[in-house]
Protein backbone atom coordinates (compact mmCIF):
# COMPACT_ATOMS: atom_id res chain seq x y z
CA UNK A 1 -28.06 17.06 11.74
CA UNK A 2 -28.86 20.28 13.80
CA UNK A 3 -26.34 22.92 13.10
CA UNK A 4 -24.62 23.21 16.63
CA UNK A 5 -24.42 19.26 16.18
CA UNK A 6 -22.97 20.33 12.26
CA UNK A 7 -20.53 22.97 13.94
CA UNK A 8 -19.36 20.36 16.32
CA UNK A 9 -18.56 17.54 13.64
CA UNK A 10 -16.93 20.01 11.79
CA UNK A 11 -14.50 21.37 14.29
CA UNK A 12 -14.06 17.37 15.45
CA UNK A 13 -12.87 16.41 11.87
CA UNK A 14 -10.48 19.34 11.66
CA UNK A 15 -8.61 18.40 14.33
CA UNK A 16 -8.68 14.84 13.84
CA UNK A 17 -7.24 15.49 10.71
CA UNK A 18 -5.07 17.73 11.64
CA UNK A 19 -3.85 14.93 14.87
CA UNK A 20 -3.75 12.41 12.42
CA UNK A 21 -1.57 13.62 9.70
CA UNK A 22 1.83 12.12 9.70
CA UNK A 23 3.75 15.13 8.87
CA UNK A 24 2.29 18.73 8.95
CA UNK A 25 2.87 20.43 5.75
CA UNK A 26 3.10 24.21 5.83
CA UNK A 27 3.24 24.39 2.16
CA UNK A 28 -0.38 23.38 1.90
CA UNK A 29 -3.44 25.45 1.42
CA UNK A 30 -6.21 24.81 4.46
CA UNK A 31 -8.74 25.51 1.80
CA UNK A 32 -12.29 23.51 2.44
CA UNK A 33 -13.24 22.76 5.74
CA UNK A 34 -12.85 18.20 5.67
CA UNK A 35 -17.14 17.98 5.48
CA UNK A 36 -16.24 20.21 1.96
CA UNK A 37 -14.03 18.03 1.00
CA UNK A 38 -16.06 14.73 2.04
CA UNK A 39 -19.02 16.60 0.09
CA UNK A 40 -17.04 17.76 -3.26
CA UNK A 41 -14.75 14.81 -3.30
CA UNK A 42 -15.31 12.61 -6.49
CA UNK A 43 -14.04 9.02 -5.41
CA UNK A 44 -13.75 8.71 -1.67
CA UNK A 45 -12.78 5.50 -0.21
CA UNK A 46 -12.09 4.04 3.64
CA UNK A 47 -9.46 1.31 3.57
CA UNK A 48 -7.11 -0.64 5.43
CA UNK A 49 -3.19 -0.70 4.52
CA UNK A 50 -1.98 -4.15 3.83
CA UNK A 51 1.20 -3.32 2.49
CA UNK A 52 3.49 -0.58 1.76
CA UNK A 53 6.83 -0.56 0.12
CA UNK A 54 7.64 3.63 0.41
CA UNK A 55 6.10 3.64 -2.98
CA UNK A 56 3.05 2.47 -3.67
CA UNK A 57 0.16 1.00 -0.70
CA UNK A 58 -1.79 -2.17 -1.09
CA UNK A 59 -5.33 -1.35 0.51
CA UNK A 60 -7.94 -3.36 1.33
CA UNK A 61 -10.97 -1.43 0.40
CA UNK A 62 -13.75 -1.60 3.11
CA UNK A 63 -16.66 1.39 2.25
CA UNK A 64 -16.43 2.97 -0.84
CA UNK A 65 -18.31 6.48 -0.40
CA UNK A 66 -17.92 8.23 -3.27
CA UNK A 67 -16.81 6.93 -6.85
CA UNK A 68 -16.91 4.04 -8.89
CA UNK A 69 -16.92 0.51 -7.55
CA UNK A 70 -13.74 -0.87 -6.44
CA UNK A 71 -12.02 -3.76 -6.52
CA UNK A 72 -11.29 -6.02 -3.45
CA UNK A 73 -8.07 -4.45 -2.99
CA UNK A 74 -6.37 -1.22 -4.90
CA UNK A 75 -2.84 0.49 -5.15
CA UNK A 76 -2.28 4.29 -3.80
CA UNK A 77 0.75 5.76 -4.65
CA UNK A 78 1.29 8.77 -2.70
CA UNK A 79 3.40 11.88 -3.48
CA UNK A 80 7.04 12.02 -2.03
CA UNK A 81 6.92 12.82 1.76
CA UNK A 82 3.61 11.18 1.98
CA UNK A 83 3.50 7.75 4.18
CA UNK A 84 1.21 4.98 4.90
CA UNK A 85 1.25 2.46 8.38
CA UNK A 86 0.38 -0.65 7.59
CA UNK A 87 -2.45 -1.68 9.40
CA UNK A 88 -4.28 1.41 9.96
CA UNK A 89 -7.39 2.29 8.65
CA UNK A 90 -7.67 5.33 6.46
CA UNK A 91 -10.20 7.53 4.96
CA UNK A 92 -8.57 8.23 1.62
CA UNK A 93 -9.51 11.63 -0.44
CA UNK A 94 -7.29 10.27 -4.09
CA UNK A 95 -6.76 13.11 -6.63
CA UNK A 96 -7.84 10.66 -9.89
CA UNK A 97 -11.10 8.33 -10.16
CA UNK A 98 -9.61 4.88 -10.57
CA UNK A 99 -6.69 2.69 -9.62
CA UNK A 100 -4.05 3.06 -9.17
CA UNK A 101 -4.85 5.85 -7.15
CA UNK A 102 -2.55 8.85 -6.48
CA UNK A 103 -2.67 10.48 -2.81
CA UNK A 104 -0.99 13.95 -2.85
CA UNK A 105 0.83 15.89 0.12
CA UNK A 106 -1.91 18.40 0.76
CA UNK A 107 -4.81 15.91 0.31
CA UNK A 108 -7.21 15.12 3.03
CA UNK A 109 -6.72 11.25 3.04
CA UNK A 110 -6.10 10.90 7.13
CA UNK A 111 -6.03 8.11 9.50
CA UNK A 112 -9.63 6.50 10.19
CA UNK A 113 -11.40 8.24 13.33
CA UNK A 114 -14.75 7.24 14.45
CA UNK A 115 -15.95 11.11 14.28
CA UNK A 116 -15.69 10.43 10.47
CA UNK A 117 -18.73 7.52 10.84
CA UNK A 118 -20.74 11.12 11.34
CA UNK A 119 -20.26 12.28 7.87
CA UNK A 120 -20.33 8.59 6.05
CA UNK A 121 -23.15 9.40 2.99
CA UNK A 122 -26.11 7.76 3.51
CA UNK A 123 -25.94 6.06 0.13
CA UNK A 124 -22.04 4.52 0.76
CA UNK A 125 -21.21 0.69 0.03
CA UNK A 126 -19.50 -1.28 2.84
CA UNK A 127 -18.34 -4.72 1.69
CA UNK A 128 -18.04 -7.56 4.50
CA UNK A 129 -14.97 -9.35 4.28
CA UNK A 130 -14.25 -12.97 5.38
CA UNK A 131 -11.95 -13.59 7.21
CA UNK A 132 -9.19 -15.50 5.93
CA UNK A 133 -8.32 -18.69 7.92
CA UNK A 134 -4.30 -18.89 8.43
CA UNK A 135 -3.10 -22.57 6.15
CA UNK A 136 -1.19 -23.52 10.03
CA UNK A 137 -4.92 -23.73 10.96
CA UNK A 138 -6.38 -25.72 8.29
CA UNK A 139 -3.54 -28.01 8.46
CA UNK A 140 -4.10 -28.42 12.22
CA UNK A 141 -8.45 -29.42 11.64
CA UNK A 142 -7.35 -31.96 8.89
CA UNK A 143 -5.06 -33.46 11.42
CA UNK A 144 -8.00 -33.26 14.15
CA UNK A 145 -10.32 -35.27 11.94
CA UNK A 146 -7.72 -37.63 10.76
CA UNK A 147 -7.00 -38.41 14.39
CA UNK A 148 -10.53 -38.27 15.20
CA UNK A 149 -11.39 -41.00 12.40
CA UNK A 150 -8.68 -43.31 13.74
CA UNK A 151 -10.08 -43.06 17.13
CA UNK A 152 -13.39 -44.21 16.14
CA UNK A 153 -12.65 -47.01 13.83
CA UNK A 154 -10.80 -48.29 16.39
CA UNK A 155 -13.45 -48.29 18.67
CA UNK A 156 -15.52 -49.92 15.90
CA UNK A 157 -13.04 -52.98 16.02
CA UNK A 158 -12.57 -53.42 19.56
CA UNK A 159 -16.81 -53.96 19.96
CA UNK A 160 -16.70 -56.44 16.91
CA UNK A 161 -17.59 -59.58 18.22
CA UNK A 162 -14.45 -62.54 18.52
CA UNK A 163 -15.00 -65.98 17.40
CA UNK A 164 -15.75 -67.81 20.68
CA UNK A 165 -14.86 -71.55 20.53
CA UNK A 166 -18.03 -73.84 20.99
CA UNK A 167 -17.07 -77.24 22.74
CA UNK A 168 -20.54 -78.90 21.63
CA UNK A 169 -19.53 -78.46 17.59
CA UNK A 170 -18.01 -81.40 16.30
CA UNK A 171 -16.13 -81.42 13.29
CA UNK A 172 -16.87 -84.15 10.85
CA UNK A 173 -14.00 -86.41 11.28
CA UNK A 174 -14.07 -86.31 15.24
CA UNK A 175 -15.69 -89.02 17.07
CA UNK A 176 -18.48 -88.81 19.21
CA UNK A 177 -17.59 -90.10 22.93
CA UNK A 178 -21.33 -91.78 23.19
């Protein structure tokens, strides 16, 4: 990265972080520019909120860049004042090194931007998810090939050959007209 392009990416992920935040905090100290903190940061994590109850956040962990490996999904409680929207993708900055993981006012955990793909580490783990399949839908292909099965062994039956009734055989006990 040339440093005008360096100069650039930092002034980008100041603001974003700065847009992002959910509430500005004046009691917090600017400190390290955010590609500081990316480089000093101990565990760093990008994740997607699944679930959060005011206390604690379920996240779905999707690159770990920093840290130790992480489960599927982990828990970040965040300090008082701090909040999490479920369903948005965050780049999360935790004070400790393992679950559950604690988010503090003044961290730099912020709202996923794609200026933050810039600064991803070149040795980060991304984990591909499957996608889960909703049970309405599985319910709905079982019925599909139930149907379909019907369908065709009917069709098998209707294209079995009948008995067709053959006036030249005799049964035993009939007589023969000649």
């Amino acid at each position: 990265m040339t440093r005008v392009s360096f100069g650039i990416a930092v002034l980008v992920v100041s603001a974003v972080a700065c847009a992002s935040a959910e509430e500005p905090d004046t009691d917090c100290e600017v400190g390290a520019s955010p590609v500081d903190r990316i480089r000093l940061q101990s565990t760093l994590f990008r994740g997607l909120v699944e679930s959060w109850d005011g206390t604690t956040a379920v996240v779905l962990v999707t690159e770990v860049w920093r840290g130790p490996d992480l489960a599927d999904r982990v828990d970040v409680r965040p300090e008082a004042g701090r909040r999490f929207t479920v369903g948005a993708d965050y780049l999360f900055f935790p004070e400790n090194n393992s679950p559950p993981f604690v988010d503090r006012r003044c961290s730099a955990t912020a709202r996923w931007n794609d200026t933050f793909g810039d600064l991803r580490p070149a040795n980060y783990r991304s984990f591909a998810r499957p996608r889960s399949v909703p049970v309405g839908w599985l319910a709905l292909a079982a019925l599909a090939a139930i149907i379909a099965a019907s369908w065709i062994a009917a069709g098998r039956r209707s294209r079995m050959p009948e008995s067709v009734w053959n006036p030249d055989h005799r049964i035993a006990d009939e007589e023969d007209p000649r």
